[in-house]
Structure formats: structure tokens, C-alpha cells
Protein backbone atom coordinates (compact mmCIF):
# COMPACT_ATOMS: atom_id res chain seq x y z
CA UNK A 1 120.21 155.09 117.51
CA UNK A 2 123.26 156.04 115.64
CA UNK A 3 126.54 153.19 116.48
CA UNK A 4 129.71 154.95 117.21
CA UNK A 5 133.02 153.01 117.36
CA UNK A 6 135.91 153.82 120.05
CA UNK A 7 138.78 152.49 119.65
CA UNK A 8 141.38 153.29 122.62
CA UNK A 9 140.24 153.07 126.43
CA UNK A 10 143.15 155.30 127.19
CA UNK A 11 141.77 158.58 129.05
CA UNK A 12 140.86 160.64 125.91
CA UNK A 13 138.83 157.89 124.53
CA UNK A 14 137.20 156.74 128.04
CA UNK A 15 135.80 160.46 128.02
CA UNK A 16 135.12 160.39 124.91
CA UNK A 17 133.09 157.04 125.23
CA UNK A 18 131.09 158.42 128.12
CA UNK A 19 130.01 161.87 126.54
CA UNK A 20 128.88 159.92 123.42
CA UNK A 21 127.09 157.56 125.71
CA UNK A 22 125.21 159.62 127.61
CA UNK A 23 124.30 161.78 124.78
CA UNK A 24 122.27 158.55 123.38
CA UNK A 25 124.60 157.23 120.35
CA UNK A 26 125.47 153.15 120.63
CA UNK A 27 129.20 153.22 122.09
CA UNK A 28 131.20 150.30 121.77
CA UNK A 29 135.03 150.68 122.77
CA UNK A 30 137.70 148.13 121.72
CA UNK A 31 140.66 147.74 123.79
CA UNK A 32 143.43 146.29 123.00
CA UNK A 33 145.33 145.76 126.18
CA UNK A 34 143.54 143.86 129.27
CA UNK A 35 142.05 146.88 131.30
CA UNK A 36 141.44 150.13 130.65
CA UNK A 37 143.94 153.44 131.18
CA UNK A 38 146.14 153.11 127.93
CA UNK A 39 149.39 154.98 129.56
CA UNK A 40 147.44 155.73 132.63
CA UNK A 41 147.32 152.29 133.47
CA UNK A 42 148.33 149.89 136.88
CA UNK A 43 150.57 147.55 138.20
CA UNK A 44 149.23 145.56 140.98
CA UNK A 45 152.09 142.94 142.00
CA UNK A 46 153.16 141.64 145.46
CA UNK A 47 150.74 143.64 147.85
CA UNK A 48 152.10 146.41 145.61
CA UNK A 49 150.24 149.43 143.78
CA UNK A 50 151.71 151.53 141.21
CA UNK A 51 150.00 154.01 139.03
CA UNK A 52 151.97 153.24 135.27
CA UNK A 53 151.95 156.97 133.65
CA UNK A 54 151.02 160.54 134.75
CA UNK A 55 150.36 160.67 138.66
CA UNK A 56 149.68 164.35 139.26
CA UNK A 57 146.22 165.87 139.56
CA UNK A 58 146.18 169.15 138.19
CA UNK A 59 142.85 171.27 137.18
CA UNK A 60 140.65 168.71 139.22
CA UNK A 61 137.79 170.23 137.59
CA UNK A 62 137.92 169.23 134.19
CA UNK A 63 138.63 165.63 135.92
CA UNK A 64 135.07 166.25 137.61
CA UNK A 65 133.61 167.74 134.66
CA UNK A 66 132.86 164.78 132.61
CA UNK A 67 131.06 162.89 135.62
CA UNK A 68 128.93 165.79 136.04
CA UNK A 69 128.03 165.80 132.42
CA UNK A 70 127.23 162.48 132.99
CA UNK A 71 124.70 163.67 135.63
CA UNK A 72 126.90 161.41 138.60
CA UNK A 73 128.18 162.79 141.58
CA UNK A 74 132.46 163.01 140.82
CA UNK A 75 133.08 161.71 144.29
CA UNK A 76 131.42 158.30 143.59
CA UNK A 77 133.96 158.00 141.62
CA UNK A 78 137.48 160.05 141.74
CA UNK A 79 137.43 160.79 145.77
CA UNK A 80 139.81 163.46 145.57
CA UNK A 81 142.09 165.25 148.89
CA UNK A 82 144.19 168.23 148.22
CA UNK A 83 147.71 167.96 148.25
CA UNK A 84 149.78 170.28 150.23
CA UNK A 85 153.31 171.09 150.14
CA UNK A 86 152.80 170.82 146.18
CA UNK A 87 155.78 169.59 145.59
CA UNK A 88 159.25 169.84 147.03
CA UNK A 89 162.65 170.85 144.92
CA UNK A 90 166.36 169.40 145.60
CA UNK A 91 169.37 170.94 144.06
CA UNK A 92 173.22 170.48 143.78
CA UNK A 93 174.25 173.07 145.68
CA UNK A 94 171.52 174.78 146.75
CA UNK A 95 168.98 174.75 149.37
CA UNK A 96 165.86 173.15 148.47
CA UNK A 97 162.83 174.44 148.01
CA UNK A 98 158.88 173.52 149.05
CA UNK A 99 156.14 174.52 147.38
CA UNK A 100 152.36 175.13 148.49
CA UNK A 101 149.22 176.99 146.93
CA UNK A 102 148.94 178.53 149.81
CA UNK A 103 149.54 182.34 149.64
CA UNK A 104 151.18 183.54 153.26
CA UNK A 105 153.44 179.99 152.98
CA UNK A 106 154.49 181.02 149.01
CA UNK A 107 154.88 184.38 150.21
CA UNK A 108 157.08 183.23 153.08
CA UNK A 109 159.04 180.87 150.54
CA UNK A 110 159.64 184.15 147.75
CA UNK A 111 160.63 186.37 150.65
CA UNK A 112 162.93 184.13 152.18
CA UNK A 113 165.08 184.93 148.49
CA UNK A 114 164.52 188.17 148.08
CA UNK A 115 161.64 190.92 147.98
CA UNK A 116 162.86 191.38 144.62
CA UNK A 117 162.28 187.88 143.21
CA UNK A 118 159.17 187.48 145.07
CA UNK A 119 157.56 190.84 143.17
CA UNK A 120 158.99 188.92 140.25
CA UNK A 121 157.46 185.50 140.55
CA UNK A 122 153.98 187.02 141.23
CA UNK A 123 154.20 189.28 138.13
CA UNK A 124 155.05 185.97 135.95
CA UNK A 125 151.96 184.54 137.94
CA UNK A 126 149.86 187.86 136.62
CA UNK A 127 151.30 187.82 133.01
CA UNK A 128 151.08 184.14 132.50
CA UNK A 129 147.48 184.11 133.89
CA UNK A 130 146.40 186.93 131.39
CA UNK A 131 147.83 185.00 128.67
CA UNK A 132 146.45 181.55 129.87
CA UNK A 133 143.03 182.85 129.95
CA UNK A 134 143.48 183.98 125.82
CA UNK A 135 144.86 180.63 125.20
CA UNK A 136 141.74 178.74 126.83
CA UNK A 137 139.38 181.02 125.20
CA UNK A 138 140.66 181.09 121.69
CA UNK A 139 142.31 177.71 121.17
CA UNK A 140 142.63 174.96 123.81
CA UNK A 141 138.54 174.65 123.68
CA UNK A 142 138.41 175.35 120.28
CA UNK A 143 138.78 172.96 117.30
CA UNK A 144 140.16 173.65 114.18
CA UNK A 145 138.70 172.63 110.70
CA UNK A 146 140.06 174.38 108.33
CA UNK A 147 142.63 177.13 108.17
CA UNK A 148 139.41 180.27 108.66
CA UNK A 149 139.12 178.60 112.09
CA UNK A 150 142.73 179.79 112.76
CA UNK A 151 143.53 182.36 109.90
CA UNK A 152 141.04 184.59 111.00
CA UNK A 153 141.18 188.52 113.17
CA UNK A 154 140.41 187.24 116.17
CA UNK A 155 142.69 184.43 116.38
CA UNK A 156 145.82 185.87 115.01
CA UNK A 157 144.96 189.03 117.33
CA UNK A 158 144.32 186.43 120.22
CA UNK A 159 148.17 184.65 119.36
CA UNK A 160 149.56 188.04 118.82
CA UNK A 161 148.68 188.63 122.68
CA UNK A 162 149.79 185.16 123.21
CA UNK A 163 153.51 186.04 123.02
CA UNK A 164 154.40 182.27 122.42
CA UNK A 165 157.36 183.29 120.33
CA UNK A 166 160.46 183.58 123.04
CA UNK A 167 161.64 180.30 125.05
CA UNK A 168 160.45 179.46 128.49
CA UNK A 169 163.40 179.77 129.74
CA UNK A 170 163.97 183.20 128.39
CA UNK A 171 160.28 184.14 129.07
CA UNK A 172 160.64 183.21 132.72
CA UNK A 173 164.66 184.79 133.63
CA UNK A 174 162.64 188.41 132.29
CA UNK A 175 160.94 187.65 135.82
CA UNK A 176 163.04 186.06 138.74
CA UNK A 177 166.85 186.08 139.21
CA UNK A 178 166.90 183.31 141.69
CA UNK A 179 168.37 179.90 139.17
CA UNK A 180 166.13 177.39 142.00
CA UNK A 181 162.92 179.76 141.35
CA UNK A 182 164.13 180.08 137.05
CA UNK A 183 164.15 176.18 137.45
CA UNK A 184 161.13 175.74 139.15
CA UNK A 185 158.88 177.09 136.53
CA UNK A 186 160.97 175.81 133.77
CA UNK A 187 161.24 171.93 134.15
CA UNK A 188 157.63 171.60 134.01
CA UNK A 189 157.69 172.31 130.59
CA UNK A 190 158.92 168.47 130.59
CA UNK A 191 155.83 167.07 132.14
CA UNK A 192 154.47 167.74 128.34
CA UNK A 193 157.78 166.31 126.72
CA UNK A 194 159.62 169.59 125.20
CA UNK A 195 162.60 171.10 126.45
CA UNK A 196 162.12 174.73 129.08
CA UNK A 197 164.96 176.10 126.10
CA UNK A 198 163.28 175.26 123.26
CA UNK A 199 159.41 175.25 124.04
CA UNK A 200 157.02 177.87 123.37
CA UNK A 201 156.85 180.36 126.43
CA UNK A 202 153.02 179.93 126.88
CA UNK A 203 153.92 176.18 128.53
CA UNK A 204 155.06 177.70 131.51
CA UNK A 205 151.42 178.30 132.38
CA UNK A 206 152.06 174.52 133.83
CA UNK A 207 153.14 175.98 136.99
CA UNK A 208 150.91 178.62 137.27
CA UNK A 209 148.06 176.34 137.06
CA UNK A 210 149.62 174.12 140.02
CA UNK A 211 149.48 177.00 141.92
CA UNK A 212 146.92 178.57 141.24
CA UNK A 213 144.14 175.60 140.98
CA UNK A 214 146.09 173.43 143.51
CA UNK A 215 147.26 169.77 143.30
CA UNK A 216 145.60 166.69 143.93
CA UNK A 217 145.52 163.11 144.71
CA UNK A 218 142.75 160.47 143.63
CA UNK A 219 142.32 158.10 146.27
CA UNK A 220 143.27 154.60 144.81
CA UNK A 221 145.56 156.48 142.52
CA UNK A 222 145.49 158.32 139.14
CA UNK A 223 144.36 154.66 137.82
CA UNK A 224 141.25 155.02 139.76
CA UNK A 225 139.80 158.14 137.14
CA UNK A 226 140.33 155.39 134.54
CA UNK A 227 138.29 153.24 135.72
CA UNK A 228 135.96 155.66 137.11
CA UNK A 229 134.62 156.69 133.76
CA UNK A 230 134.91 152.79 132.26
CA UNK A 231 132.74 151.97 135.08
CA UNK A 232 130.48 155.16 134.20
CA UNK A 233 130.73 154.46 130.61
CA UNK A 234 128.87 150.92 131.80
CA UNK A 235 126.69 151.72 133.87
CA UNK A 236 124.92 154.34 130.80
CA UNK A 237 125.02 150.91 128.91
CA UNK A 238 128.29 151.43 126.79
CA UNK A 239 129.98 147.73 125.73
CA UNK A 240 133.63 147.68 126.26
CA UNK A 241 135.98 144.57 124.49
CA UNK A 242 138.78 143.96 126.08
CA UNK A 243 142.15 142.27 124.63
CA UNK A 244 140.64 143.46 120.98
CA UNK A 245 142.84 145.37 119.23
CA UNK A 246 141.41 146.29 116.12
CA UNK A 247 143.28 145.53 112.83
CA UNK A 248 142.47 148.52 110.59
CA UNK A 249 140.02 151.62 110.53
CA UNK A 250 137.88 150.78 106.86
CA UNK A 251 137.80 154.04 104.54
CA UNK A 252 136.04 153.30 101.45
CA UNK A 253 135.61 156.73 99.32
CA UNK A 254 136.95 158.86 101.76
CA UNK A 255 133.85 157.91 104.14
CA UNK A 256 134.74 156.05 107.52
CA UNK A 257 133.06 152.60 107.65
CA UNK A 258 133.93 150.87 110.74
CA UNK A 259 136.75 149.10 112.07
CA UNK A 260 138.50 145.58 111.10
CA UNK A 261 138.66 143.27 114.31
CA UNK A 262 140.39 140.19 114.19
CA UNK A 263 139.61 139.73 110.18
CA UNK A 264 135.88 140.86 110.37
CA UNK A 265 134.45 144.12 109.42
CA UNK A 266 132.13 146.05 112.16
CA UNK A 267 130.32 149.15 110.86
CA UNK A 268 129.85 152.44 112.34
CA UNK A 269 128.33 155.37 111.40
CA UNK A 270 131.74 157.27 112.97
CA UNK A 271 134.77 156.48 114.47
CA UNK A 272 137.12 158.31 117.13
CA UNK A 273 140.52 157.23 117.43
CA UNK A 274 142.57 157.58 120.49
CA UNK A 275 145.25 155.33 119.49
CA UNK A 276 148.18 157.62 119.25
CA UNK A 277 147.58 159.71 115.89
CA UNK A 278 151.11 158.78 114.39
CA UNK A 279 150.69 154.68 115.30
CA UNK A 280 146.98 154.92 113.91
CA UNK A 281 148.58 156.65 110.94
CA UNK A 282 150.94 153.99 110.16
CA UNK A 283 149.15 151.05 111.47
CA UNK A 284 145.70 151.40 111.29
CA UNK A 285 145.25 152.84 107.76
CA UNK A 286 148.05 151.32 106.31
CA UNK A 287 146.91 152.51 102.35
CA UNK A 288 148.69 155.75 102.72
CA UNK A 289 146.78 157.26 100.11
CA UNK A 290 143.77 157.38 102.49
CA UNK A 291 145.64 159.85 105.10
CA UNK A 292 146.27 162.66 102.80
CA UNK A 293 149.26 164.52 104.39
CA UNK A 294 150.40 161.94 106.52
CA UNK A 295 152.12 159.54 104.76
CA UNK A 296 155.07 157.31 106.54
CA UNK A 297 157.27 159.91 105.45
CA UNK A 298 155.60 162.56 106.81
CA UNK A 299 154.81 160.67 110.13
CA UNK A 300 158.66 159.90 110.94
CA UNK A 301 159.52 163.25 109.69
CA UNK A 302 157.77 165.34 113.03
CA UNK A 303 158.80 166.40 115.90
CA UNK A 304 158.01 164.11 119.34
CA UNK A 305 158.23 164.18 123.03
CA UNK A 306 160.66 162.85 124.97
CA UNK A 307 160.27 159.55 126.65
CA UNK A 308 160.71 158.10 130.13
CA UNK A 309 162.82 155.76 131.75
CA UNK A 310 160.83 154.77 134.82
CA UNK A 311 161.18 152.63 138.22
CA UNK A 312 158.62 151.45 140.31
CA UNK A 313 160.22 149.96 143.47
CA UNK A 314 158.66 148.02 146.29
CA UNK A 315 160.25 148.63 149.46
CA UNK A 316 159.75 146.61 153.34
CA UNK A 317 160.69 149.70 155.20
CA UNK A 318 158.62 153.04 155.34
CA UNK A 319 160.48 156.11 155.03
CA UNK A 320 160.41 159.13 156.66
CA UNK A 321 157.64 161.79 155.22
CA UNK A 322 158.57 164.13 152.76
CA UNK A 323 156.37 165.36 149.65
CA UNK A 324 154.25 163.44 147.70
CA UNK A 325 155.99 164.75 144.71
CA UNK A 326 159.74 165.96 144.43
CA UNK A 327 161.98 167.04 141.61
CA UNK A 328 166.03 166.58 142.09
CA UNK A 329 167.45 168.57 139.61
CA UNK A 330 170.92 167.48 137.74
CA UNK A 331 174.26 169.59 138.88
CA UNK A 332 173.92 171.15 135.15
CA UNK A 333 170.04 171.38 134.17
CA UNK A 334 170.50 172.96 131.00
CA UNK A 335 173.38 169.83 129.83
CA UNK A 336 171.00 167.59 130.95
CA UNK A 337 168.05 168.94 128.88
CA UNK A 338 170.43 169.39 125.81
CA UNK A 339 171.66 165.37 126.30
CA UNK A 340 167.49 164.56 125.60
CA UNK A 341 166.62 167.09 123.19
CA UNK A 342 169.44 167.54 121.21
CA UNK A 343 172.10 165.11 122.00
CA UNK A 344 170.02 162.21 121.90
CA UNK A 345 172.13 160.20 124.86
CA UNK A 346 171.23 159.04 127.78
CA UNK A 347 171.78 162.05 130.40
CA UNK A 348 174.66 160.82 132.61
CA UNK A 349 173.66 163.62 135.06
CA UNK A 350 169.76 163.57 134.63
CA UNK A 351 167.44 165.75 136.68
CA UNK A 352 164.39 163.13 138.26
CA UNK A 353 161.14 162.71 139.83
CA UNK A 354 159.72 160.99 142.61
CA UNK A 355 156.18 160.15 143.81
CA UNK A 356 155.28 158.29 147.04
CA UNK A 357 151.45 157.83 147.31
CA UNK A 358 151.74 155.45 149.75
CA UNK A 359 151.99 158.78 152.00
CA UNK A 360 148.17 159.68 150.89
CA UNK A 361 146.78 155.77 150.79
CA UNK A 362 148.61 153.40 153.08
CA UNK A 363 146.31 150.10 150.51
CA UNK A 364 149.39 150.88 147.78
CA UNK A 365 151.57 149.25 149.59
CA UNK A 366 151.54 146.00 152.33
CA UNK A 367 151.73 147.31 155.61
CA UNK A 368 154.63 148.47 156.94
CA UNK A 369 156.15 149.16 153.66
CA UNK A 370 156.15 151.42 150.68
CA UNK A 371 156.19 152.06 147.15
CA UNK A 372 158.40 154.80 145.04
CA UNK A 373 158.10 155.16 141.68
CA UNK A 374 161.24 157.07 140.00
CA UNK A 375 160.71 158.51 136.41
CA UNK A 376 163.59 159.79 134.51
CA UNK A 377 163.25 161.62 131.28
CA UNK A 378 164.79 160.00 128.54
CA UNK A 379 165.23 160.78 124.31
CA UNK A 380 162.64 158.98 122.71
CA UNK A 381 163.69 156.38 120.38
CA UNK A 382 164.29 158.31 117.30
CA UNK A 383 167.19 159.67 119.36
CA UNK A 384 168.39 157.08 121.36
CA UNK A 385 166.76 152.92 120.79
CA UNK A 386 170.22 151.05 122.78
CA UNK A 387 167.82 149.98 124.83
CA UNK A 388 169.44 146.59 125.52
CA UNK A 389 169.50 144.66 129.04
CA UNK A 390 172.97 145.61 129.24
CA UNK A 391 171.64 149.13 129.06
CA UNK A 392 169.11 148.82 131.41
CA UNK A 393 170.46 147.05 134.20
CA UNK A 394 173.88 149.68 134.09
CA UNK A 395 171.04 152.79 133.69
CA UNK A 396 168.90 151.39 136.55
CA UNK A 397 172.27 151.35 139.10
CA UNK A 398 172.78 154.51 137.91
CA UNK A 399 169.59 155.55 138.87
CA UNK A 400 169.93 153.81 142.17
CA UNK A 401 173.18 155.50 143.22
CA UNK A 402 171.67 158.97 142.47
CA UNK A 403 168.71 157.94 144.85
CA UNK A 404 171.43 156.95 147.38
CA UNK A 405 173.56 159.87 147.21
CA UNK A 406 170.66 162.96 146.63
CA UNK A 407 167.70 161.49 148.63
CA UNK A 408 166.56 160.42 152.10
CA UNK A 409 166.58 157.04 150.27
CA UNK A 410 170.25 155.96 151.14
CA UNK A 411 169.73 152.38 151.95
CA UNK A 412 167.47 151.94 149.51
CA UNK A 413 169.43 149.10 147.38
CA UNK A 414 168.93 146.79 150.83
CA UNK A 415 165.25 147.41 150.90
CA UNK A 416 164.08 147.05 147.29
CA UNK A 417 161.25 143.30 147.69
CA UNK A 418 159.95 144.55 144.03
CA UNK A 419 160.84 145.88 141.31
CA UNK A 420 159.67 146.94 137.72
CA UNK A 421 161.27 148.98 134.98
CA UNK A 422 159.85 150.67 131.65
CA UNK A 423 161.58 152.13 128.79
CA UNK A 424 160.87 153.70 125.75
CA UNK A 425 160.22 150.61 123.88
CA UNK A 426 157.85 149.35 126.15
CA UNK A 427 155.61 152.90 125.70
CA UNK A 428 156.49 151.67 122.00
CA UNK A 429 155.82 148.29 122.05
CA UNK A 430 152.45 147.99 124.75
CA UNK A 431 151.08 151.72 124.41
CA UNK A 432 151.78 151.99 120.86
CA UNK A 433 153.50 155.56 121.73
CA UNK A 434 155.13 156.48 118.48
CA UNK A 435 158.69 156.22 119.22
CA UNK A 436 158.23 155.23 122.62
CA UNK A 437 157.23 159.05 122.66
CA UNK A 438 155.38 159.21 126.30
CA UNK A 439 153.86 162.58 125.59
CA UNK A 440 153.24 162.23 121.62
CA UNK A 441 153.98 165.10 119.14
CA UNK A 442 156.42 167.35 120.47
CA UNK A 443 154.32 170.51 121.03
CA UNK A 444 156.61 173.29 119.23
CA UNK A 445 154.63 176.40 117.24
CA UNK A 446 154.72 174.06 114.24
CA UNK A 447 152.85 171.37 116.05
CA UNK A 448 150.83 172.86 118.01
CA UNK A 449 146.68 174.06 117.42
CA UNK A 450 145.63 174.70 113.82
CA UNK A 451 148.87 172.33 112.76
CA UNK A 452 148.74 169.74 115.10
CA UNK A 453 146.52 166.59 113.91
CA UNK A 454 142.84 168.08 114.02
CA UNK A 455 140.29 166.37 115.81
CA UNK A 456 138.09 166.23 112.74
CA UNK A 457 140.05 163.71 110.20
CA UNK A 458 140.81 166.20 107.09
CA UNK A 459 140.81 163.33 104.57
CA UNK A 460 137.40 161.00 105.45
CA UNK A 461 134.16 161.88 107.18
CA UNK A 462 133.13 160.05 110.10
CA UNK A 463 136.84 160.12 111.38
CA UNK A 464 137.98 161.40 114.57
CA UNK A 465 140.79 161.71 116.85
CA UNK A 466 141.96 162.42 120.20
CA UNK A 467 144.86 161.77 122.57
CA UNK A 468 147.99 163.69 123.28
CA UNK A 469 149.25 163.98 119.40
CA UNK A 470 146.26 165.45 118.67
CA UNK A 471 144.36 168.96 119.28
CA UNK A 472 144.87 170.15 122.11
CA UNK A 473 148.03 168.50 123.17
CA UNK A 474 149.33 166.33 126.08
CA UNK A 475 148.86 166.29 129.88
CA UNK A 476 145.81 164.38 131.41
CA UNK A 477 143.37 167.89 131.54
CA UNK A 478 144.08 168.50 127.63
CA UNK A 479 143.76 165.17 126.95
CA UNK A 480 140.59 165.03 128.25
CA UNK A 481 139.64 168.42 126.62
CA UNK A 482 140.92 166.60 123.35
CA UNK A 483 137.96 164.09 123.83
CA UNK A 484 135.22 166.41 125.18
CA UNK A 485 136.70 168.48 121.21
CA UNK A 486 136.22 164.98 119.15
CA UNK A 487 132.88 164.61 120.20
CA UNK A 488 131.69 168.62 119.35
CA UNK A 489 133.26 167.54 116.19
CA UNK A 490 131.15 164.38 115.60
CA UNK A 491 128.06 166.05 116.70
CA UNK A 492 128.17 169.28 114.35
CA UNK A 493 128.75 166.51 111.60
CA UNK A 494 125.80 164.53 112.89
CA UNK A 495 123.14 167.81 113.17
């Protein structure tokens, strides 16, 4: 039985772990933090539950898909309910919006702007569909070796038809008039890191996917899929070490021996990384000459994500019921994307999200209370690293006046029993983001599919990688794809 390293029980390398598994190699994942999750991780304080990183269940399927390849029922593990409004939308001026999958409560929605926007939004649903369905088939499931897996008829034909070359912004105003509907599908584009003005159009199929595959909530949590598959990757008889981080990935002759742990070498006959592929660049091969390409230079020279600046807030008084999920946008969306992307300041207006799953499970919180966790898109720390406590405590009453003045939170500075706050330098410092970079490499047409970090490492055999920086790209679903892609990799090596 062939050993295989993991290092990373973050989500791409949990799946990873478990397909390897279960496919008869000898897993053994090293962990450097306590539990497993990586970004999707938990704080349980106080009677209080909070999931850490992404809390939005989109594509449910490829979240069941990895159990079922395991040959386990999904449900033993990820009880999932469907969530419905979707999400609900605030603006400055405007009236706000609520969103469900449902088609006569959409339609109602679109009509109640205008017949002419509603035609609109359902031919961006048809022409970003069409285009989604090239993208899965050509590249997200596909991995890229060398530039004939990319440089090739079909591909180029298949990007042609892509249309990826206009904003999604731009791609998006061809469609609706209405600025609440333009901003609706746009912002999403942030839930991957890159701005609506900037990004590649195809990101937009984000919303479309909300829609049209519905949203969902994991009972216990997003936390709970993380460790669903740990306890999965267990029970096939996969070792996990916890509070290990490793010290080095060993490359002797451009062929990937093992891993360093705390001073002693552990062979492998293959490793996948799903440290963050910048961080394991600069950290865990730290003889540049053994990376090829990436050398520091190269590493601080690309493009990344933004970051977040986030709040999670227990309160002793329950709220009244609103959406699981809500956006408030900032009186001047486009100033406040600019300040992150471009600007590289703190947003003084900024546009932000809130979830409340103590609405779904009533255990996150002790009874009669609830949590809220606030996340605020900040520039990552390339852009902006004054992240002082001078900084933090003036940006958190910031944050806390916006929550008083736009939301049904008005008292909530009176009410607040807990209270934790992350910011870029502690996805930096504790998830080893790359410049406290939440989402990893910024996914722009020059980072993204044949030149974005391939899952097979160009520059030693028996090195592979997955996670957000990597093929694919970010968001939980491509994460996981990323994995299910490292692991095709390994095996075509292995036959």
C-alpha cells in the first residue's frame, strides 16, 4: 500500500484525504492548528457558536459528492435544510430587496421593477447558464499539465464562447437597468475576492448558481462539513496529527520525498499540499531553486484577493427574524470597491454582510440569545497592514454605528455579552493566507486555469496542490473540486 502525505486539514485537503483513503493509499494528514477546517474553522466560546470563514452553502451537491464516493450516506454527516428567502438586500436609498429560488416569488420580485428588467434578468440567467455549462465542461473539472491541455482547438474554441473578456459589471448593465438588480449580481463577485469592475464576466455565474441550485444551511454550521469528512476520513482508517505543522516539503532531484516534521524526515511516495500555494512556496520549500517559476519574487509579485475584517458578536437578546443572509450595500458601491481594490484604504463607507444561523439552529447560541457574525471586506495586506489596536478598536465602532444606523440591530452596542474580531493578519498569521488574502490568488484572466498554480507541481514529481490559489480557484465547491483534481492528478502519475 502506497503512503501518501497531506498536509492541510483545511476543506481541499480533508477531501482530498478521504478520496485517497478510500481509494486504498496510506493517508496521513498533518495539521498544524488544533482541529480541522483551516479557514472554515469554529469558535465555540461562552454558550456561543460561530462558524470562522465561508458560511454559505451553495451547489450542495458537490458537498454530498465526496461522502457518496466514500460509499456513506451525506446526511450522516452534513444534515442539510434549504434556505429560503436566499438572501435579503439593503440599500441607501432604495427599497430593499429579497431574494428566493423560487420562480413565481422571483418573478413577483422582477415584476415589481419592471417587465423590462425582469425579461432582462432571466436572459442574464439563460446566457450565463450557457456559458457556465462550457466553463464546467472544459476547465473547472479539468486539470492542466502542460500548455496542450489549454493551447489546444477545443479549449480556445470553448474560452472563445466563454466571453470572459468584458467586466462583470459591464457584462451584467448589457442586461438589467435597475442599479439594486446591477448590484445584486455584481457584489458576489466579492465572495471570491475580486472586484464586480475589474473581474472576469464569467464570475457572475455566482448568482446564477444561488438561484438556480438553491442555498443551504448545514445543521451545526458550515464547520460541521469539516468535520464530517475528518470524521469520514477516520473511520476508512486515515491518521490525522494534530498541532503538527510540518517544517518543509523534502525535494531531492526534483522527486518529492516526504515532509520535515518537527526536525525529522517522514517519507512518502507523494505529497498534496493544501497549505495556501504562495505560503507553501515561501515557507515550505524555502530553496527557491526547487519551485521553478515561483521564486519570492515572483510570489509577492501576483495578484491576491481581498481580505476580511470580520465580527462575531454574542448577543442576550434575540432579534426579530429577517434572512439568514443579508448584504447592506455602501451609499457609493463602486467608491467602496475602488477603496479595496485600488485604493488600498480602509473603505470609510463599506458595503457588509450579515449571517444569523442562530435563526436555522437555536444550539449556536444560549437560549434566549443570539449570535451575528458581521464580515466586512477589507484590502489585503499588500494594500493596507495598519492593522494596529488603535485601528481596530476605531474600525470595529465604525462597524457598530453602521449596524446601528442601517439594520434592525439599533441597540445592539447594549446587548453585545461576546465578542471576537479577525483581521487580515490573523488569516496571515493562523491560516497562513498569503497576505492575509482570505480568498488566495486574485482570480483575473492571468491567474486563472492553465496560469493559475496547477494541481500537478511543474517542477518535482510526487507534488501536488490544492486550495483556493490553486486550479480551480476559491469558494468552498471549487475548492473541493480543487481536491477531487489533485487526486486525478496523483493517480494518472501512479497508473
Amino acid at each position: 500500500m502506497k503512503k501518501i502525505i497531506v498536509v492541510g486539514a483545511g476543506v481541499s485537503g480533508l477531501a482530498a484525504a478521504v478520496r485517497l483513503q478510500k481509494l486504498g493509499y496510506d493517508v496521513t494528514l498533518y495539521e498544524k492548528e488544533g482541529q480541522p477546517g483551516g479557514k472554515m474553522n469554529q469558535i465555540k466560546e461562552n454558550g456561543f457558536t460561530f462558524d470562522v470563514g465561508p458560511t454559505i452553502v451553495m451547489m450542495p451537491e458537490i458537498y454530498r459528492e465526496v461522502f457518496e464516493f466514500a460509499g456513506v450516506d451525506p446526511n450522516d454527516y452534513i444534515p442539510m435544510e434549504k434556505v429560503d428567502p436566499m438572501l435579503q438586500l439593503y440599500f441607501a436609498q432604495d427599497e430593499p430587496l429579497t431574494f428566493s429560488n423560487d420562480l413565481v416569488e422571483l418573478t413577483k420580485t422582477l415584476e415589481a421593477i419592471s417587465e423590462e428588467d425582469a425579461q432582462g434578468y432571466f436572459a442574464f440567467l439563460a446566457d450565463i447558464y450557457k456559458r457556465y455549462v462550457i466553463a464546467k465542461e472544459s476547465f473547472i473539472t479539468k486539470s492542466f499539465r502542460t500548455w496542450r491541455d489549454f493551447y489546444n482547438p477545443k479549449s480556445l474554441w470553448a474560452g472563445l464562447k466563454l466571453r470572459t473578456f468584458s467586466d462583470a459589471y459591464s457584462s451584467i448593465s448589457k442586461f438589467v437597468k435597475d442599479d439594486r438588480l446591477r448590484k445584486s449580481l455584481a457584489f458576489q463577485t466579492l465572495y471570491i475576492g475580486v472586484s464586480p469592475y475589474q473581474g472576469p464576466s464569467l464570475y457572475t455565474i455566482i448568482p446564477m448558481i444561488e438561484l438556480m441550485y438553491g442555498v443551504y444551511f448545514i445543521k451545526g454550521g458550515m464547520y460541521t462539513l469539516a468535520t464530517g469528512m475528518a470524521r469520514l476520513f477516520q473511520e476508512l482508517g486515515g491518521t490525522i496529527h494534530y498541532n503538527t505543522p510540518i517544517d518543509e516539503l523534502l525535494i531531492e532531484n526534483k522527486q518529492t520525498k516526504g515532509v520535515r516534521v518537527n526536525g525529522e524526515t517522514i517519507t512518502a511516495d507523494a505529497v498534496i499540499c493544501a497549505a495556501d500555494f504562495p505560503y507553501a512556496m515561501e515557507s515550505l520549500i524555502p530553496d527557491d531553486s526547487k519551485r521553478g517559476k515561483y521564486t519570492n519574487q515572483k510570489i509577492a509579485s501576483m495578484d491576491y484577493s481581498c481580505s476580511c475584517f470580520l465580527l462575531y458578536l454574542g448577543l442576550d437578546k434575540k432579534y426579530e427574524d429577517s434572512a439568514l443572509h443579508s448584504i447592506y450595500f455602501a451609499n457609493d458601491f463602486k467608491r467602496n470597491v475602488d477603496d479595496l481594490f485600488e485604493a488600498g484604504k480602509l473603505p470609510e463607507d463599506p458595503s457588509f454582510y450579515l449571517y444569523r444561523p442562530t435563526l436555522k439552529d437555536a444550539s449556536l447560541a444560549p437560549d434566549g440569545q443570539e449570535g451575528l457574525y458581521v464580515l466586512v471586506p477589507v484590502p489585503e495586506l499588500s494594500k493596507f497592514d495598519q492593522w494596529t489596536d488603535e485601528t481596530i478598536q476605531s474600525y470595529r465602532q465604525q462597524i457598530i454605528g453602521l449596524l446601528k444606523e442601517k439594520t434592525i440591530f439599533t441597540d445592539i452596542d447594549e446587548h453585545i455579552v461576546y465578542e471576537k474580531m479577525y483581521t487580515p493578519d490573523t488569516f496571515n498569521d493562523r491560516f497562513n493566507a498569503y497576505n492575509g488574502a482570505t480568498f488566495g490568488l486574485k482570480p483575473t484572466l492571468a491567474q486563472s486555469n492553465y496560469y493559475r498554480p496547477h494541481n500537478k507541481f511543474d517542477y518535482a514529481e510526487g507534488l501536488y496542490f490544492c486550495g483556493s490559489s490553486t486550479h480551480p480557484g476559491a469558494g468552498v465547491p471549487i475548492v473541493m473540486q480543487s481536491a477531487k483534481l489533485a487526486v486525478e492528478e496523483l493517480l494518472k502519475d501512479d497508473r
